[in-house]
C-alpha atoms as a PDB file:
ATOM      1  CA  UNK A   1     149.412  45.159  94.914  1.00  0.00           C
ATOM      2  CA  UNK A   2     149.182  47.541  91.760  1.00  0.00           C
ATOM      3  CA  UNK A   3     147.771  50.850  91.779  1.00  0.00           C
ATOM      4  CA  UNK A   4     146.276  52.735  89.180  1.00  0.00           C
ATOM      5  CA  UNK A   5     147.861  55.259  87.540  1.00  0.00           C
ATOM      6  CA  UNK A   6     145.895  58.765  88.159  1.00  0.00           C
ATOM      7  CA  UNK A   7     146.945  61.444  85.621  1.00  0.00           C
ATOM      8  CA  UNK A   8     145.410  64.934  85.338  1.00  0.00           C
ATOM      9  CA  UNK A   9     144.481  66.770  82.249  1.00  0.00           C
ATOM     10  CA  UNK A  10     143.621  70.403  81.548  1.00  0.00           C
ATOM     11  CA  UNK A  11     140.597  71.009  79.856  1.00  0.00           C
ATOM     12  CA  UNK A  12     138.909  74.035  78.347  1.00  0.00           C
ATOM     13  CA  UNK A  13     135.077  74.295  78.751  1.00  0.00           C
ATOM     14  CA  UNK A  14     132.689  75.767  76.304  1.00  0.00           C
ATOM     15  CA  UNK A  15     129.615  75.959  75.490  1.00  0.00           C
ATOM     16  CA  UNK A  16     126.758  74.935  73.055  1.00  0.00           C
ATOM     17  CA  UNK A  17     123.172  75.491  73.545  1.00  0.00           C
ATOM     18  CA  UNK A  18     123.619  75.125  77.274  1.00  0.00           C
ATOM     19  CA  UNK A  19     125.569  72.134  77.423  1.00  0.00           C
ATOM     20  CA  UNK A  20     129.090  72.084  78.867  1.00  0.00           C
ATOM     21  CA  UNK A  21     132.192  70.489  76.322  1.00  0.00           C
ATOM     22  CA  UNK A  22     135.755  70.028  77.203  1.00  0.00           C
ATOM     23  CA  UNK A  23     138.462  69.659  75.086  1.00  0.00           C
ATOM     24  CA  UNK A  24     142.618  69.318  76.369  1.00  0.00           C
ATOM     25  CA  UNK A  25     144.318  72.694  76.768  1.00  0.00           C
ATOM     26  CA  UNK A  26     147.279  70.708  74.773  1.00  0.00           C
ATOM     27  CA  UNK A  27     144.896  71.208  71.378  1.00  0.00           C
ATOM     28  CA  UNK A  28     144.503  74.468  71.791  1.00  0.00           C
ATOM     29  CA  UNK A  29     145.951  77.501  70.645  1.00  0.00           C
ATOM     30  CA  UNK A  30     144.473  80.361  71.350  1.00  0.00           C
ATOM     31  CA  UNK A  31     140.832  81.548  72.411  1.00  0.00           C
ATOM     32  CA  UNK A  32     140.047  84.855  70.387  1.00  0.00           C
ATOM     33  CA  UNK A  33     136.596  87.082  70.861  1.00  0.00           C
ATOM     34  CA  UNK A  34     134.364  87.134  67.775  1.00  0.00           C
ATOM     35  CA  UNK A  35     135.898  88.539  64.774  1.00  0.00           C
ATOM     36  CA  UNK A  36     135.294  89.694  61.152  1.00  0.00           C
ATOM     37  CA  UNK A  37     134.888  86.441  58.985  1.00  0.00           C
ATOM     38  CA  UNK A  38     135.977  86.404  55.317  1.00  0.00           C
ATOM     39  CA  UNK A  39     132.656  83.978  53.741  1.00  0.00           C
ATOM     40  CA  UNK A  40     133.906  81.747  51.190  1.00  0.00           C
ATOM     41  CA  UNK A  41     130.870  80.106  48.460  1.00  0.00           C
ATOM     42  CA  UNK A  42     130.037  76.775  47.798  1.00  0.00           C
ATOM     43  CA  UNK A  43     131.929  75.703  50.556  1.00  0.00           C
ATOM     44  CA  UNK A  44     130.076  73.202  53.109  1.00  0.00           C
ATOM     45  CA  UNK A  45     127.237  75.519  55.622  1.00  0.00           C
ATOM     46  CA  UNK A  46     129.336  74.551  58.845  1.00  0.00           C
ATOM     47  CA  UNK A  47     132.557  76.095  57.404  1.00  0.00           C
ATOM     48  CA  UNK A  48     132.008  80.113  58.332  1.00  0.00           C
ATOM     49  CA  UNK A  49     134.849  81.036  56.090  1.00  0.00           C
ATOM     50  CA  UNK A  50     138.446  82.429  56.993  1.00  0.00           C
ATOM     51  CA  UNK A  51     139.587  84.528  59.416  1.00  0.00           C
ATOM     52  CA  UNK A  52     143.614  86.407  58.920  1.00  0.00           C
ATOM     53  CA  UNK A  53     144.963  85.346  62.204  1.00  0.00           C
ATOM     54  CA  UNK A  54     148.748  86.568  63.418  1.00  0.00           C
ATOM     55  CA  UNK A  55     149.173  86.105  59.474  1.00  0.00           C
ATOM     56  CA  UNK A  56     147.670  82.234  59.487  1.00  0.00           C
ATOM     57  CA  UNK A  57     144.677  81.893  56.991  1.00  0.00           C
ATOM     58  CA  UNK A  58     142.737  79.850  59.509  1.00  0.00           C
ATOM     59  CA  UNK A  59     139.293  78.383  58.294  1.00  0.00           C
ATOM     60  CA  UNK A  60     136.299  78.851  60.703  1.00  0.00           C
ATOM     61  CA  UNK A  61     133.644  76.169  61.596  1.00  0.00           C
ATOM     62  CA  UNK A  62     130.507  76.849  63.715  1.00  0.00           C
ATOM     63  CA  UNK A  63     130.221  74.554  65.735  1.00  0.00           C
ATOM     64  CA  UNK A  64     126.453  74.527  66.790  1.00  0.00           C
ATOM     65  CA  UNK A  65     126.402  73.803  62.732  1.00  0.00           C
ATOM     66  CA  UNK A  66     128.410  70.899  62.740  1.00  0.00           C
ATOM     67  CA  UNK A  67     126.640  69.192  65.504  1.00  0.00           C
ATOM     68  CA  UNK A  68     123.048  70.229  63.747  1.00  0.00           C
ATOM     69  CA  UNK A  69     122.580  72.435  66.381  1.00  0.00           C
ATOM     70  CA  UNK A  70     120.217  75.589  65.163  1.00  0.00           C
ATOM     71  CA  UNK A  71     122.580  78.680  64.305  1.00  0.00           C
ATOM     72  CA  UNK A  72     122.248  81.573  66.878  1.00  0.00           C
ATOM     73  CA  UNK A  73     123.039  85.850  66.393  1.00  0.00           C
ATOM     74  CA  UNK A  74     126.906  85.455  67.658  1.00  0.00           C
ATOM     75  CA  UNK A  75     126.736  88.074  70.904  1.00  0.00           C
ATOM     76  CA  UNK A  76     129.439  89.582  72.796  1.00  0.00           C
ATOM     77  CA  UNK A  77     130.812  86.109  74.547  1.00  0.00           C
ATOM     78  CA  UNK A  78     130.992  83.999  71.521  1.00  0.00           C
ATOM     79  CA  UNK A  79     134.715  82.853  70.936  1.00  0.00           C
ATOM     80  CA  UNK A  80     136.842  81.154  68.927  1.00  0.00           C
ATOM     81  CA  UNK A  81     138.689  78.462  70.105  1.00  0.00           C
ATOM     82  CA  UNK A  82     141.929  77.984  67.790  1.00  0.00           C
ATOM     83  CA  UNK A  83     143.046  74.606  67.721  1.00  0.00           C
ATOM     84  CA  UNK A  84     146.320  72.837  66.103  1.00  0.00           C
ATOM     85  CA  UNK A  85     144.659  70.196  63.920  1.00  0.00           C
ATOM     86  CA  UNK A  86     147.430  67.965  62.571  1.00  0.00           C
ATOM     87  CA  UNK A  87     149.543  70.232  60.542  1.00  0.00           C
ATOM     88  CA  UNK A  88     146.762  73.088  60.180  1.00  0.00           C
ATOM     89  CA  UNK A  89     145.197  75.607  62.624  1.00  0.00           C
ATOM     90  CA  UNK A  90     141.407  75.507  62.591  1.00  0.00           C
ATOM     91  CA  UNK A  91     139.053  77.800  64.516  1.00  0.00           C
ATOM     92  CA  UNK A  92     135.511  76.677  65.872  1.00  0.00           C
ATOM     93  CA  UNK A  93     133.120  78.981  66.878  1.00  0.00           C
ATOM     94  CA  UNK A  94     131.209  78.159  70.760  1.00  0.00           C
ATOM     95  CA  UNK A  95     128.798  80.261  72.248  1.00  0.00           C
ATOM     96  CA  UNK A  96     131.755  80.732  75.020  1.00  0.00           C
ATOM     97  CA  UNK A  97     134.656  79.483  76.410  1.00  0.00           C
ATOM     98  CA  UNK A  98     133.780  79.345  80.470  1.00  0.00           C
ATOM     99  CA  UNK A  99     136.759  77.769  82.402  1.00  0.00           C
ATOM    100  CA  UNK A 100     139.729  76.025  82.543  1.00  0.00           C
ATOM    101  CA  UNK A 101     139.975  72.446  85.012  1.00  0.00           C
ATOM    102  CA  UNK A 102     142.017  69.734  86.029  1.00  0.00           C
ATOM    103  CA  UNK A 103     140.318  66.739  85.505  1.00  0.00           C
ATOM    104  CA  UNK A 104     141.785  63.308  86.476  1.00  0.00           C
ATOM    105  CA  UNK A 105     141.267  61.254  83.855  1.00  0.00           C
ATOM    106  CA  UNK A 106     140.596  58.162  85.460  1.00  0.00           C
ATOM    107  CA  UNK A 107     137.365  59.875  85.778  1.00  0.00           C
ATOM    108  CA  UNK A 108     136.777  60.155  82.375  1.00  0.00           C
ATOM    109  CA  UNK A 109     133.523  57.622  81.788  1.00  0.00           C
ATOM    110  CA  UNK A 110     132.556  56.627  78.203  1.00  0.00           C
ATOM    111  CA  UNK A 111     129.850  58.531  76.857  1.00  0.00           C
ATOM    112  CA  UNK A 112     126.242  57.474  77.552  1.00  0.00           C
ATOM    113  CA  UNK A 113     124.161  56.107  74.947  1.00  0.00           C
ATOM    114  CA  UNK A 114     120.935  58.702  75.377  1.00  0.00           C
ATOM    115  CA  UNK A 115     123.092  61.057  73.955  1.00  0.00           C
ATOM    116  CA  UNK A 116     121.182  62.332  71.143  1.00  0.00           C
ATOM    117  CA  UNK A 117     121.887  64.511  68.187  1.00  0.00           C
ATOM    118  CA  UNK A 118     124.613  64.293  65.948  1.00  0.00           C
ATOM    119  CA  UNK A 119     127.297  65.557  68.144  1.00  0.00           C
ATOM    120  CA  UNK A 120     127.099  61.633  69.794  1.00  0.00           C
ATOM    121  CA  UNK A 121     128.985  60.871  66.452  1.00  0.00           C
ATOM    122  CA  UNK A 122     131.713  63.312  67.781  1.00  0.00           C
ATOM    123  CA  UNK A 123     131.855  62.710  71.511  1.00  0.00           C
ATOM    124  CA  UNK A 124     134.786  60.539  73.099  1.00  0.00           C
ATOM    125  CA  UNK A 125     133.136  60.386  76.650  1.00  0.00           C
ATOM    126  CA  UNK A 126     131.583  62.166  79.606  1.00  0.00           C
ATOM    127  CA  UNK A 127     133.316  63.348  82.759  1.00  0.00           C
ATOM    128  CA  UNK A 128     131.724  64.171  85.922  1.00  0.00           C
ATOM    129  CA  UNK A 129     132.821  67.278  87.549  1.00  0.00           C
ATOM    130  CA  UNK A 130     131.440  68.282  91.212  1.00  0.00           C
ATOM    131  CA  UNK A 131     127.782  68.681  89.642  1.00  0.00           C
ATOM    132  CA  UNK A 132     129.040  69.544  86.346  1.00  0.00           C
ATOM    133  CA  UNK A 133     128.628  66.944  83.256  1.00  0.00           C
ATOM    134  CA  UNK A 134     131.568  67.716  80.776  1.00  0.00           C
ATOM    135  CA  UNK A 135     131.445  66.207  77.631  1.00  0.00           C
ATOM    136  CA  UNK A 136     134.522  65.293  75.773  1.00  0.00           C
ATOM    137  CA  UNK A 137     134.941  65.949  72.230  1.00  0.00           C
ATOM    138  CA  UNK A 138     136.783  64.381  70.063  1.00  0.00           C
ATOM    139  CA  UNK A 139     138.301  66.592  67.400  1.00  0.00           C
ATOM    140  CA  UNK A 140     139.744  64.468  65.050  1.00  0.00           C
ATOM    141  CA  UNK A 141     135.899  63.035  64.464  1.00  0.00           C
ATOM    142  CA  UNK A 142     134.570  66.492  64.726  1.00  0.00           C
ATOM    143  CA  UNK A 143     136.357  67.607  60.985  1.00  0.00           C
ATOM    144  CA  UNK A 144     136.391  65.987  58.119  1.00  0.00           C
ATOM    145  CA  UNK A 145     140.180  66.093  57.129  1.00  0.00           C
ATOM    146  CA  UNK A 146     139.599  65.965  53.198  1.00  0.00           C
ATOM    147  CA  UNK A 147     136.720  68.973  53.502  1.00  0.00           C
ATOM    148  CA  UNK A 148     138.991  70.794  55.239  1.00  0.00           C
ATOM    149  CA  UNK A 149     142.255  70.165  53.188  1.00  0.00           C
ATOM    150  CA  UNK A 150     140.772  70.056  49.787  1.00  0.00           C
ATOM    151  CA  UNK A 151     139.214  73.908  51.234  1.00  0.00           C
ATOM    152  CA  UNK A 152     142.726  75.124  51.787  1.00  0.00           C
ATOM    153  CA  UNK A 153     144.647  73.870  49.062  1.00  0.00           C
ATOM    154  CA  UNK A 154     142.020  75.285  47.054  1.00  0.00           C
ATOM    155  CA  UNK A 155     142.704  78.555  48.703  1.00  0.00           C
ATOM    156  CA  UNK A 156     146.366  78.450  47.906  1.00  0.00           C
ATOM    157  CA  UNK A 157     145.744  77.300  44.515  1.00  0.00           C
ATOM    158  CA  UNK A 158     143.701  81.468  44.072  1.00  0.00           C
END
């Protein structure tokens, strides 16, 4: 008789336009409240700009912009969620970060095809949580790796 394997994951919740995301604690660095954003031109709209973080020069994306989501007046719970994106920190901005969970991830369901929107391009899956939907992003689909590099080695290059 086998038994599957039931491991638990951390996730952090935030939130867009009243729907709940999750992505692992083990991608992220830091949350930070709303700060002063450097704005860098011709420079794609979901890409805020820079912020100077513990020394870092860590580009910002919104993400209610990258999921074509309509931009909103940042208030006093926005954050920015600092992730470790390959080699590069990244910040995206959320309208907040609620809660950390453990989730077991045999749980984790893949994500239902009513999704609608863009951000279905970006979503891994859905977990149910008590009678909470999470949904799982995926971050590596959520940037574009060559936007994002070709930004900061253009940024070095000043």
């Amino acid at each position: 008789m086998s038994e599957a394997v039931s491991t638990d994951e951390k996730l952090i919740i935030f939130e867009l336009k009243g729907k709940e995301y999750a992505i692992s604690v083990h991608q992220v660095m830091s949350i930070e409240k709303k700060m002063h954003i450097t704005r860098i031109p011709n420079i794609a709209p979901f890409v805020k700009g820079v912020i100077n973080l513990r020394g870092v020069v860590t580009p910002i994306i919104d993400l209610r912009l990258r999921f074509d989501l309509e931009e909103i007046k940042y208030t006093d719970s926005t954050r920015i969620i600092i992730i470790m994106l390959e080699d590069m920190e990244v910040g995206i901005i959320v309208d907040s970060a609620n809660d950390v969970v453990d989730v077991d991830t045999s749980k984790y369901e893949a994500a239902p095809e009513t999704i609608g929107g863009n951000e279905v391009d970006y979503i891994k899956g859905v977990v149910k949580l008590d009678k909470r939907l999470l949904i799982l992003v995926d971050l590596e689909k959520v940037f574009d790796r060559n936007v994002l590099k070709n930004f900061m080695k253009n940024k070095s290059d000043e």
